[in-house]
Protein backbone atom coordinates (compact mmCIF):
# COMPACT_ATOMS: atom_id res chain seq x y z
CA UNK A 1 -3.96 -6.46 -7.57
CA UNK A 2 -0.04 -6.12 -7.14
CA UNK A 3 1.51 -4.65 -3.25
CA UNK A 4 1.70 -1.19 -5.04
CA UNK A 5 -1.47 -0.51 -6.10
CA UNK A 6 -2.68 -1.28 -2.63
CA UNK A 7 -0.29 1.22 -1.18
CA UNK A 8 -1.56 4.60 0.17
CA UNK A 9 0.24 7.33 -1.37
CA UNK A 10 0.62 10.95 -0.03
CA UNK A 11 -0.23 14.05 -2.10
CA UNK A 12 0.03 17.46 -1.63
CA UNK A 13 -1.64 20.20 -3.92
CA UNK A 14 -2.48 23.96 -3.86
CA UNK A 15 -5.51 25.23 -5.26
CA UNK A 16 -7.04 28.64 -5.09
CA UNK A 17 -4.44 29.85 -2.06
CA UNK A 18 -4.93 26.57 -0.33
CA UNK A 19 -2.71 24.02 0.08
CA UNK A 20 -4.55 20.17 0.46
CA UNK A 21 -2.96 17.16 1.47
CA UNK A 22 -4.86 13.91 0.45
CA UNK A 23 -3.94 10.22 0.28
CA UNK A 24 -4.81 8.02 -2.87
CA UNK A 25 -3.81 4.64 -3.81
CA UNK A 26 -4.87 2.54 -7.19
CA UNK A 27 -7.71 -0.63 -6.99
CA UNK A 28 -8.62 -2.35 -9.43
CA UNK A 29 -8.38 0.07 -12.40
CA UNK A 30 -10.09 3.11 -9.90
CA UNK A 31 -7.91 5.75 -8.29
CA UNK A 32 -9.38 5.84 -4.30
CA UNK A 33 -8.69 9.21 -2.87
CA UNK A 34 -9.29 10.26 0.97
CA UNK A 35 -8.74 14.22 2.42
CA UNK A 36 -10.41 16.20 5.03
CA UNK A 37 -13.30 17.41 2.49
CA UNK A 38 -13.87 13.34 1.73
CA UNK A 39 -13.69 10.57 -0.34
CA UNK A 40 -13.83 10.08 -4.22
CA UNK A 41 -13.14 7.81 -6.92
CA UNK A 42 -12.97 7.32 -10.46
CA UNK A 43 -11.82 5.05 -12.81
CA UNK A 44 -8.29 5.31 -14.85
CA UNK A 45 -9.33 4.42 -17.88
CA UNK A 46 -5.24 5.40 -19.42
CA UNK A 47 -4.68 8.33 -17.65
CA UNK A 48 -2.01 8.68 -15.36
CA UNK A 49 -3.22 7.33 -11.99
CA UNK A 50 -1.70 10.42 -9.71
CA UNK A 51 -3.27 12.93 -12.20
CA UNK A 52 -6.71 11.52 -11.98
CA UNK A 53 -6.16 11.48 -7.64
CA UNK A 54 -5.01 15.30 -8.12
CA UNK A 55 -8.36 15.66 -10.00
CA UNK A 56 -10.50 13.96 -7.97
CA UNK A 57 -8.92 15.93 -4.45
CA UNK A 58 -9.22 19.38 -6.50
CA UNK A 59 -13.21 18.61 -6.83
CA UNK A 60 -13.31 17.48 -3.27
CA UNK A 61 -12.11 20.72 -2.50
CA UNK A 62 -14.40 22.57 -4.66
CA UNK A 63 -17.57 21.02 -3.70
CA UNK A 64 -16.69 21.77 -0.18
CA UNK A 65 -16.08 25.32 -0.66
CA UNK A 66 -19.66 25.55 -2.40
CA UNK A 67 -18.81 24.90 -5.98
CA UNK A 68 -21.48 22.58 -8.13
CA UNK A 69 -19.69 19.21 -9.33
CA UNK A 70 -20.76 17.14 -11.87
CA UNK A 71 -20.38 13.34 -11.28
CA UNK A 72 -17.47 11.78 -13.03
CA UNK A 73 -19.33 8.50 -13.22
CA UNK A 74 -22.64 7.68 -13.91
């Protein structure tokens, strides 16, 4: 694992009038991802790491709010 990918980085998004702030970092080919509606991860598997933490915060979100999530990983 090099420094960076055990670096927590800061992300903001806005979803559905909402804005979320979240903090992800990159371990050992799985994006980690941390907000105030929990904690998620999934593997990267070529996509870009920060897309797959935007993803992964958006369902957070969601499932907090009441929405039915599938599981990324099985």
């Amino acid at each position: 694992m090099t420094p960076s990918e055990q670096e927590d980085r800061l992300m903001r998004i806005r979803r559905g009038g909402c804005d979320i702030e979240g903090r992800w970092r990159l371990a050992d080919g799985e994006v980690v991802v941390e907000c105030s509606y929990g904690a998620d991860r999934a593997r990267v598997d070529g996509a870009p790491p920060a897309r797959v933490a935007e993803l992964l915060i958006a369902r957070l979100a969601f499932a907090a709010m009441g929405g039915r999530v599938e599981p990324l990983m099985h």
